[in-house]
Structures are given as C-alpha cells and as structure tokens.
PDB file of N, CA and C in Angstrom:
ATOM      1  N   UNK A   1       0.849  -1.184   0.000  1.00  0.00           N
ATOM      2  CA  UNK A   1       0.000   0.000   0.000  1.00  0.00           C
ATOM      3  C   UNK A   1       0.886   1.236   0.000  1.00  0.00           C
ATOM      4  N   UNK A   2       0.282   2.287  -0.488  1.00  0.00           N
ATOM      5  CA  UNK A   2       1.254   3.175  -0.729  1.00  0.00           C
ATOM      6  C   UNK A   2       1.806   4.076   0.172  1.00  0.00           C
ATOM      7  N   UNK A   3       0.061   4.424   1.055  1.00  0.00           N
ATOM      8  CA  UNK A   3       0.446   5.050   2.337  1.00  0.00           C
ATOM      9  C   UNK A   3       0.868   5.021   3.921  1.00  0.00           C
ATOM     10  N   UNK A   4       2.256   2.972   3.435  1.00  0.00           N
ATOM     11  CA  UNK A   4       2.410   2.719   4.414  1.00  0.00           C
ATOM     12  C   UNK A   4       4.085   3.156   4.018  1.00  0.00           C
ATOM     13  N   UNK A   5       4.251   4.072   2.791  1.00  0.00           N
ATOM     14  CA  UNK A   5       5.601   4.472   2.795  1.00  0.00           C
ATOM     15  C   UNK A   5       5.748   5.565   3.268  1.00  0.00           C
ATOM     16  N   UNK A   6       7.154   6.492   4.149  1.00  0.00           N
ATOM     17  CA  UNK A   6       6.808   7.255   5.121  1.00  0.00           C
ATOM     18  C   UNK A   6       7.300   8.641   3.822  1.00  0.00           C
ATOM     19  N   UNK A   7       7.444   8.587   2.856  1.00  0.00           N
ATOM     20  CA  UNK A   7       8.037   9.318   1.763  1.00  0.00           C
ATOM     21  C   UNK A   7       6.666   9.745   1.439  1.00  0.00           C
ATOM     22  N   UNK A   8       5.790   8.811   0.661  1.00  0.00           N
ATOM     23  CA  UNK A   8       4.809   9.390   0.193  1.00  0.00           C
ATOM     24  C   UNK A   8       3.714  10.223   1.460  1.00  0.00           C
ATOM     25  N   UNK A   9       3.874   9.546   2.448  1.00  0.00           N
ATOM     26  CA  UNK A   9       3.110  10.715   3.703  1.00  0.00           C
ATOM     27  C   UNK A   9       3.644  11.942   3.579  1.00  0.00           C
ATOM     28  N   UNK A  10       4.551  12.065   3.718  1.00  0.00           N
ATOM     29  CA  UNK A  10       6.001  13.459   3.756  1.00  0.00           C
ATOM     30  C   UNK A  10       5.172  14.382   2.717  1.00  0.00           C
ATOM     31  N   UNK A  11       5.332  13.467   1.276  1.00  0.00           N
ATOM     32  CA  UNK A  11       5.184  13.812   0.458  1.00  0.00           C
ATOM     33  C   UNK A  11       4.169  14.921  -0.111  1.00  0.00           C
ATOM     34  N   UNK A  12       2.989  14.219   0.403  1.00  0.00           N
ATOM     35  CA  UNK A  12       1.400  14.712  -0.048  1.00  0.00           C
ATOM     36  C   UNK A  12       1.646  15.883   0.984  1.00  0.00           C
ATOM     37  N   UNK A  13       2.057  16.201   1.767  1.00  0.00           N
ATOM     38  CA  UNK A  13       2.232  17.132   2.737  1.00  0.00           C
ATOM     39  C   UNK A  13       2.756  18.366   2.909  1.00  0.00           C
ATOM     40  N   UNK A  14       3.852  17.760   1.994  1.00  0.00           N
ATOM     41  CA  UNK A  14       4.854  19.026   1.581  1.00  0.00           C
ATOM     42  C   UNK A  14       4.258  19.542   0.645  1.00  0.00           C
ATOM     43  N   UNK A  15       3.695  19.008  -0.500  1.00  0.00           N
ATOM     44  CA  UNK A  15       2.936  19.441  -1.532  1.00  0.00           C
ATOM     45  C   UNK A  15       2.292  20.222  -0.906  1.00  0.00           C
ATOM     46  N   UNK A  16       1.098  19.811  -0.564  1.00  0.00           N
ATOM     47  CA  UNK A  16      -0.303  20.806   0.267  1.00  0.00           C
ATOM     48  C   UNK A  16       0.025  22.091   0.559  1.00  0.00           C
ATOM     49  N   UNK A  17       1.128  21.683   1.770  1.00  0.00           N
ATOM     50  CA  UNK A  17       1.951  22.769   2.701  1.00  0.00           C
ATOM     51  C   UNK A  17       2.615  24.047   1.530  1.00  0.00           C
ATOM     52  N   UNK A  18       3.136  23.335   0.678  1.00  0.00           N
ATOM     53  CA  UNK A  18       3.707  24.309  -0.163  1.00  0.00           C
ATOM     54  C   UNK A  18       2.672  25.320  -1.343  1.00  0.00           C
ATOM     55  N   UNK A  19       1.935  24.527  -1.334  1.00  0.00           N
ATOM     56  CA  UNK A  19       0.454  25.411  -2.372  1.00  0.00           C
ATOM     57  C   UNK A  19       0.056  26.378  -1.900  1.00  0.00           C
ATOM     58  N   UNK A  20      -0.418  25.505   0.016  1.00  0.00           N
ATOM     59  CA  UNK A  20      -1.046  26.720   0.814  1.00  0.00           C
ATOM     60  C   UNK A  20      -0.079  27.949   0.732  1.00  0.00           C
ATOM     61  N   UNK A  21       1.201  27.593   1.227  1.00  0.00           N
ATOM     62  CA  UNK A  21       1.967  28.517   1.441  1.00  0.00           C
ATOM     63  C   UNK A  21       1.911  29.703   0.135  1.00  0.00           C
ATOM     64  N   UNK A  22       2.238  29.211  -1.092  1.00  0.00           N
ATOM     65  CA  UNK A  22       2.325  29.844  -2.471  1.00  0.00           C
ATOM     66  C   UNK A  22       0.971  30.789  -2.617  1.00  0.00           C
ATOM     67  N   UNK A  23       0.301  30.181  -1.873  1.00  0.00           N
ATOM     68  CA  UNK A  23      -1.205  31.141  -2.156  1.00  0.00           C
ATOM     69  C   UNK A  23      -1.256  32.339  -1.376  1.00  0.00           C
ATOM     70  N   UNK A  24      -0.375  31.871   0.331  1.00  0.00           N
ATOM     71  CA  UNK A  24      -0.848  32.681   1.220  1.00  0.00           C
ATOM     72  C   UNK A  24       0.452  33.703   0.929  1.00  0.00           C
ATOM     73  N   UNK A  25       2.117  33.664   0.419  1.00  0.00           N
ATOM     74  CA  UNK A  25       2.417  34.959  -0.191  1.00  0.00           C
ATOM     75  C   UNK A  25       2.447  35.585  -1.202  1.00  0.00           C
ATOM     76  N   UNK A  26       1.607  35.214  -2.565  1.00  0.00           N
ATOM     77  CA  UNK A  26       1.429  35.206  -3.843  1.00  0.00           C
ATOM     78  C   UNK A  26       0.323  36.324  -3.792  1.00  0.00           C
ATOM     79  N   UNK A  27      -1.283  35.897  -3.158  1.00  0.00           N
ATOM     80  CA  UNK A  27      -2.410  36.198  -3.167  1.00  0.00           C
ATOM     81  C   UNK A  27      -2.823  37.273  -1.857  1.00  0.00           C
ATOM     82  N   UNK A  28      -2.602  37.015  -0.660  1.00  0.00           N
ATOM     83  CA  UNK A  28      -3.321  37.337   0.764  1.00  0.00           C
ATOM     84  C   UNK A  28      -2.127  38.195   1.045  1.00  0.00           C
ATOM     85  N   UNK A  29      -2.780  39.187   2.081  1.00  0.00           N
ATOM     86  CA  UNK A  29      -1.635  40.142   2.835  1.00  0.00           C
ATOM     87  C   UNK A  29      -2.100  40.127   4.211  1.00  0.00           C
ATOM     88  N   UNK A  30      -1.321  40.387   4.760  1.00  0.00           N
ATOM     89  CA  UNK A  30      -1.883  40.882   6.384  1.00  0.00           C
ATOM     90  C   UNK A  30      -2.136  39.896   7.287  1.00  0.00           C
ATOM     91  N   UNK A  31      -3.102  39.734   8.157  1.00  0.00           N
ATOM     92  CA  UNK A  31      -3.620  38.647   8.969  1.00  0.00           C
ATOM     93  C   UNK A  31      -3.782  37.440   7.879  1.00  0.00           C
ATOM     94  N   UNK A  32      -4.535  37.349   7.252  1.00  0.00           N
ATOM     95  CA  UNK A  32      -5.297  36.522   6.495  1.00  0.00           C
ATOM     96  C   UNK A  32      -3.746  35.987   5.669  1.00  0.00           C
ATOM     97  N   UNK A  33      -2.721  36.357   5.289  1.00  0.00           N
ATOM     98  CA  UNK A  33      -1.621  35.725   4.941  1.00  0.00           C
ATOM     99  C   UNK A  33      -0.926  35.077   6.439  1.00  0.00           C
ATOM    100  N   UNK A  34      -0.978  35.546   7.421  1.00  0.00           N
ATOM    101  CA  UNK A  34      -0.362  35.067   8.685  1.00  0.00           C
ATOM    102  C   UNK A  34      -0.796  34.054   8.655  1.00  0.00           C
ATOM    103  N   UNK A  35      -2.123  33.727   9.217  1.00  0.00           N
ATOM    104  CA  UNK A  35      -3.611  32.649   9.396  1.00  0.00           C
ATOM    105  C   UNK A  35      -3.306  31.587   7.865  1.00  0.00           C
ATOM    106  N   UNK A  36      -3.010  31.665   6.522  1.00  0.00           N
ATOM    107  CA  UNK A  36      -2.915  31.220   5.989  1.00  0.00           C
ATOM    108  C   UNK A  36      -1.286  30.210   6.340  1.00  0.00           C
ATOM    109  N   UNK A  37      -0.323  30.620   6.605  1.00  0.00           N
ATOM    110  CA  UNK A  37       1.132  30.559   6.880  1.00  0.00           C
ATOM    111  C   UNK A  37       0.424  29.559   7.845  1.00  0.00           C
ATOM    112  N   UNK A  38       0.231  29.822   8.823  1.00  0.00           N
ATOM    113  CA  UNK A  38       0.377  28.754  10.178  1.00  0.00           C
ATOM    114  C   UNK A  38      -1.157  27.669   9.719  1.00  0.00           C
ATOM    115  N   UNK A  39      -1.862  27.979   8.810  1.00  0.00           N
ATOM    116  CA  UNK A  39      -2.432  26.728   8.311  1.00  0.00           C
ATOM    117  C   UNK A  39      -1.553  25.681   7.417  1.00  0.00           C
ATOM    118  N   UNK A  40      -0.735  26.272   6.817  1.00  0.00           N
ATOM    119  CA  UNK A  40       0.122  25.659   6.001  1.00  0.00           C
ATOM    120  C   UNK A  40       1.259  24.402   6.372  1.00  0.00           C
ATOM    121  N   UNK A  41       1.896  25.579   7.800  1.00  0.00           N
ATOM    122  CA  UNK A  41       2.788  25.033   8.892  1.00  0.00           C
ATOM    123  C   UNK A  41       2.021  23.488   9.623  1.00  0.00           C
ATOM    124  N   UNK A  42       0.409  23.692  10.256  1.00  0.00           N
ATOM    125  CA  UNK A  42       0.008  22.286  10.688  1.00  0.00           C
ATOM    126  C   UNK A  42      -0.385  21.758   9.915  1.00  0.00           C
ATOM    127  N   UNK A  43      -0.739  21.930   8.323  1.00  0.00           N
ATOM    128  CA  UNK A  43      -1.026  20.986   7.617  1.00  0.00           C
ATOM    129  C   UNK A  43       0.369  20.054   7.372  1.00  0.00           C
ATOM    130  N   UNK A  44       1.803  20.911   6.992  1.00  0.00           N
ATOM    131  CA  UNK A  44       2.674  19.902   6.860  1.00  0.00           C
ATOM    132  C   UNK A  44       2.865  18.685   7.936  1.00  0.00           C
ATOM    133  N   UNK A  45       2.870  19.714   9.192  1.00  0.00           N
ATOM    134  CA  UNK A  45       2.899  18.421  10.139  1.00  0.00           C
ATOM    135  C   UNK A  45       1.670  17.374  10.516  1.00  0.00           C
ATOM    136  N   UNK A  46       0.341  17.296  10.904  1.00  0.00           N
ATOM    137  CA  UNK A  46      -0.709  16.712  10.882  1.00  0.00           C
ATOM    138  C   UNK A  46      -0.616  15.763   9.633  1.00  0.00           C
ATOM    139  N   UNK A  47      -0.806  16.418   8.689  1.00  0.00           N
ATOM    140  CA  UNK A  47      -0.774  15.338   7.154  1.00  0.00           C
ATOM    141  C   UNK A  47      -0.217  13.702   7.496  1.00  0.00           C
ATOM    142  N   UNK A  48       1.162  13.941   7.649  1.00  0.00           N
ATOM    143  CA  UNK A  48       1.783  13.060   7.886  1.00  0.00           C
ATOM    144  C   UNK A  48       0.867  11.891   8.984  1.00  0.00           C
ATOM    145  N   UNK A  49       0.759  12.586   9.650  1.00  0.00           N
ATOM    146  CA  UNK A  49       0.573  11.579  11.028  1.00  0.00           C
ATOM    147  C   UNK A  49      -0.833  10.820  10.381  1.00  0.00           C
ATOM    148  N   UNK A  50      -1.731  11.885  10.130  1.00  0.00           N
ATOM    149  CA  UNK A  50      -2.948  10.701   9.995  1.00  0.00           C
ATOM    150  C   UNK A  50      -3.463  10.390   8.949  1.00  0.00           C
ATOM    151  N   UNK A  51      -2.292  10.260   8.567  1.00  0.00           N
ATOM    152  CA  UNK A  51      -1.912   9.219   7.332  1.00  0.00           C
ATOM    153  C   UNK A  51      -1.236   7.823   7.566  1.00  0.00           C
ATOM    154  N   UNK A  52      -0.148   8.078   8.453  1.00  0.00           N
ATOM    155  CA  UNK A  52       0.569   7.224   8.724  1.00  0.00           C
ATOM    156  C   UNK A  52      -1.080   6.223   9.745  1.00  0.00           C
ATOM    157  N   UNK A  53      -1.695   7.262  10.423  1.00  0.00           N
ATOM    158  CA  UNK A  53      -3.136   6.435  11.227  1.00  0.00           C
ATOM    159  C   UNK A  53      -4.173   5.712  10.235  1.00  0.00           C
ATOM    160  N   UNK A  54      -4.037   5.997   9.528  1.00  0.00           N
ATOM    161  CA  UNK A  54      -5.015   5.646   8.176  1.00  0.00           C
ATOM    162  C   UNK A  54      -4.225   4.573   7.808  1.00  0.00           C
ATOM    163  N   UNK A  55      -3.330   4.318   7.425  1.00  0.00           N
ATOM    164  CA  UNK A  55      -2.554   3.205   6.872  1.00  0.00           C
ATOM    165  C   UNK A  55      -2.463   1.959   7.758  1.00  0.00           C
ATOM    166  N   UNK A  56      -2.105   2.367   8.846  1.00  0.00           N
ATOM    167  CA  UNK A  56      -1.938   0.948  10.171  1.00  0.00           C
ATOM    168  C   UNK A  56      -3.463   0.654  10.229  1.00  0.00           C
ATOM    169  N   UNK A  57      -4.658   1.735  10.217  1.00  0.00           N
ATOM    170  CA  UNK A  57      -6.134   0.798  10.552  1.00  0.00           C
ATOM    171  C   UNK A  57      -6.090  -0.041   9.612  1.00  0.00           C
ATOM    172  N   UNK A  58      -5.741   0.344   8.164  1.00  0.00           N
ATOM    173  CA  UNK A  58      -6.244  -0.409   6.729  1.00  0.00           C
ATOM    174  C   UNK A  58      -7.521   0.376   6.242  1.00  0.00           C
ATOM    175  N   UNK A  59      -7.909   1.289   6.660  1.00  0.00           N
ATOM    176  CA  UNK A  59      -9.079   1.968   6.288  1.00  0.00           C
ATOM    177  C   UNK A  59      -8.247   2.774   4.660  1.00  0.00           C
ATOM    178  N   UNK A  60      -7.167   2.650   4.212  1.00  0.00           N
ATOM    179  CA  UNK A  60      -6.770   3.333   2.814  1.00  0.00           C
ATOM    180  C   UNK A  60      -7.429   2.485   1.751  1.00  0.00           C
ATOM    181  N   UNK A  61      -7.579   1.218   2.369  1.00  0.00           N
ATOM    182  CA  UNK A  61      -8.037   0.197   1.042  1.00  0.00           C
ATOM    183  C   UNK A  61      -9.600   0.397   0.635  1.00  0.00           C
ATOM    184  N   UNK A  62     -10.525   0.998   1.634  1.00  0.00           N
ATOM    185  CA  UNK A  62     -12.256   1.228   1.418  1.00  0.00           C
ATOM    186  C   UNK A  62     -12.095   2.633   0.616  1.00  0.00           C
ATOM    187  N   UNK A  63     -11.299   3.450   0.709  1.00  0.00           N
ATOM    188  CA  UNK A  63     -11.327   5.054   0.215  1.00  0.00           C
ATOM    189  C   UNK A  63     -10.852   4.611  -1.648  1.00  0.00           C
TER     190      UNK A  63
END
C-alpha cells in the first residue's frame, strides 16, 4: 500500500503545505496571509501523522 511508505506521507504534505503557502504569499496580505502561513505550517505536520493512522487501521483500502 502506498500510504504505508513514510516518503509518500512526507510527500502529499509538503505538496499541500507548499500550495497553501504559495497562495498565502502570492495572493493574501496581512492577517489573512499570517492565518494562511500557520495553516500551512500544521497541515505539513498533521498530514503526515494521519496518514501514517489511516494506513496501520487499513481503512486506505475502502477510500
């Protein structure tokens, strides 16, 4: 399964993390770029994890 490799968790994460990020200094200023930044920041980290939780139930194989 794919999302029992710890690369592709990383992976999808950094991606995300990096879009949000690209949007929030590309597009937004001010608060709403801050608030965007530190959504970005726990998405990289969270991602990972419950993913890695998703993979040990086996619940990746019904999705």
């Amino acid at each position: 399964m794919v999302l029992h490799n710890p690369a592709v968790r990383w992976g999808y994460a950094l991606l995300s993390g990096i879009t949000i990020a690209a949007v929030a200094l590309f597009v937004l200023d001010g608060t709403a770029q801050l608030v965007a930044l530190g959504i970005a920041v726990i998405d990289v980290v969270t991602t990972p994890l419950i993913l890695k939780t998703v993979a040990e139930n086996g619940q990746a194989e019904a999705v």
